[in-house]
Protein backbone atom coordinates (compact mmCIF):
# COMPACT_ATOMS: atom_id res chain seq x y z
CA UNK A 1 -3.51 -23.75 -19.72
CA UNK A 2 -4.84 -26.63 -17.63
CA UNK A 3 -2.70 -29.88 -17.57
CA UNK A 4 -4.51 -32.58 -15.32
CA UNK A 5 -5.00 -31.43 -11.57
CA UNK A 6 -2.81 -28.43 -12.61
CA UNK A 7 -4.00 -25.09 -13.89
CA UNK A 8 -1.09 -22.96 -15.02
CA UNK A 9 -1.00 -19.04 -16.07
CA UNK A 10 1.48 -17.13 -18.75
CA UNK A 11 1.37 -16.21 -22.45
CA UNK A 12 3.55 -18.61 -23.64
CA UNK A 13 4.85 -20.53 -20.52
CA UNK A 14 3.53 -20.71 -17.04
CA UNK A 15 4.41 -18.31 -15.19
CA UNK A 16 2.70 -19.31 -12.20
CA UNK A 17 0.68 -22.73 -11.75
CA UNK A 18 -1.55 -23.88 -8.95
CA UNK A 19 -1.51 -27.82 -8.67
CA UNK A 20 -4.73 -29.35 -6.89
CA UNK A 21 -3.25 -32.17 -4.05
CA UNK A 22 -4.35 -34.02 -1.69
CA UNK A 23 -4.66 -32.75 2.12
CA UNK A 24 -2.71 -32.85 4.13
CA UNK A 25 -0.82 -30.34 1.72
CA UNK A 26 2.73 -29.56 3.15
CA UNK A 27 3.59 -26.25 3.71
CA UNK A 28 5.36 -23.95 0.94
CA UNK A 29 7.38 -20.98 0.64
CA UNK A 30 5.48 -18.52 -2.09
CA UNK A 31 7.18 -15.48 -3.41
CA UNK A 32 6.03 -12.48 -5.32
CA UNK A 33 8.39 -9.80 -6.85
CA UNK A 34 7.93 -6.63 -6.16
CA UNK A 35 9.10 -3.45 -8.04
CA UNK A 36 10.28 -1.16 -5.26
CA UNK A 37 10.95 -1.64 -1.75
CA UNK A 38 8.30 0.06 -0.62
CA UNK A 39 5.53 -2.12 -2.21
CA UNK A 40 7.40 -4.96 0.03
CA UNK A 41 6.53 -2.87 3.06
CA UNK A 42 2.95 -2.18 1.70
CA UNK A 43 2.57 -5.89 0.92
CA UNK A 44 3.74 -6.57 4.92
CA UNK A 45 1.55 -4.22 5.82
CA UNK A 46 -1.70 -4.84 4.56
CA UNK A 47 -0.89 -8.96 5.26
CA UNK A 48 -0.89 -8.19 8.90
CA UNK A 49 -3.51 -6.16 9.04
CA UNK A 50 -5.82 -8.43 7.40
CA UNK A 51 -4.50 -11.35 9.99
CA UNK A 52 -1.24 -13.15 8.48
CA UNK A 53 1.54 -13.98 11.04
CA UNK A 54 4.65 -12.35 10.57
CA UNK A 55 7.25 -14.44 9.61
CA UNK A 56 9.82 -11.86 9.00
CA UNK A 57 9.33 -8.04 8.81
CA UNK A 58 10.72 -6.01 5.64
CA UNK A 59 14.44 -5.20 5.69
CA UNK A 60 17.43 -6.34 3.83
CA UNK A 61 18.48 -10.21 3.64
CA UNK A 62 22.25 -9.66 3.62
CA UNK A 63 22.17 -13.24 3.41
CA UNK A 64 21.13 -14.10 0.42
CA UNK A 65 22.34 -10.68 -1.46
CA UNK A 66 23.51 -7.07 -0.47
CA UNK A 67 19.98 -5.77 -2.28
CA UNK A 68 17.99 -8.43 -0.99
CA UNK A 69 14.85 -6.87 0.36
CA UNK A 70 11.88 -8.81 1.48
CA UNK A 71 9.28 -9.61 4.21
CA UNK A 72 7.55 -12.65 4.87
CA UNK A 73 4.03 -13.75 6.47
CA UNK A 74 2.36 -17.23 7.34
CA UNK A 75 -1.32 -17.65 6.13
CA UNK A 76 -3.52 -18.87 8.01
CA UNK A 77 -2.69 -22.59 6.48
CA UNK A 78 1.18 -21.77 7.59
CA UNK A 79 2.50 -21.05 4.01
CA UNK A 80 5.34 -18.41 3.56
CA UNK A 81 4.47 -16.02 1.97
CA UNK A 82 7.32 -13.65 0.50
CA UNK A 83 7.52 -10.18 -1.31
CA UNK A 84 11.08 -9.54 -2.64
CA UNK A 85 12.53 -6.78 -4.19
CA UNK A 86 16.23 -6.91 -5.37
CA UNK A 87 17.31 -3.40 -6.37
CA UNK A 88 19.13 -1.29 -4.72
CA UNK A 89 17.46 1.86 -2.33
């Protein structure tokens, strides 16, 4: 679906959108579910080797839940870029 500057992706709502702006674009905080904890550490892993900036290796976020697990890199515009998983083991 495209709505103006905005393109938007889903079946019957968006599910995820990408807006165009104008630079300079601030920064944002992006985050992907993931369906096991280990595709959180594969998702860290390939990001740095392909040149992200670690913004927060995988392990639990006690913080924001007991199951919390996530990791988090900067692209090279500075975005964060997160991979959560919230189940348990």
């Amino acid at each position: 679906m495209q709505d103006g500057n905005a393109v938007g992706f889903g079946t019957e709502t968006w599910r995820f959108g990408i807006v165009a702006a104008v630079a300079p674009f601030p920064c944002l905080h992006l985050a992907f579910t993931a369906s096991s904890r280990p595709m959180v550490d594969r998702f860290f892993e390939v990001a740095m080797s392909l040149g992200a900036q670690s913004n927060g290796p995988p392990g639990v976020r006690v913080q924001y839940d007991p199951d919390y697990y996530a990791a988090f890199v900067l692209d090279p515009d500075g975005h964060n870029i997160e991979a959560v998983c919230r189940s348990a083991g």
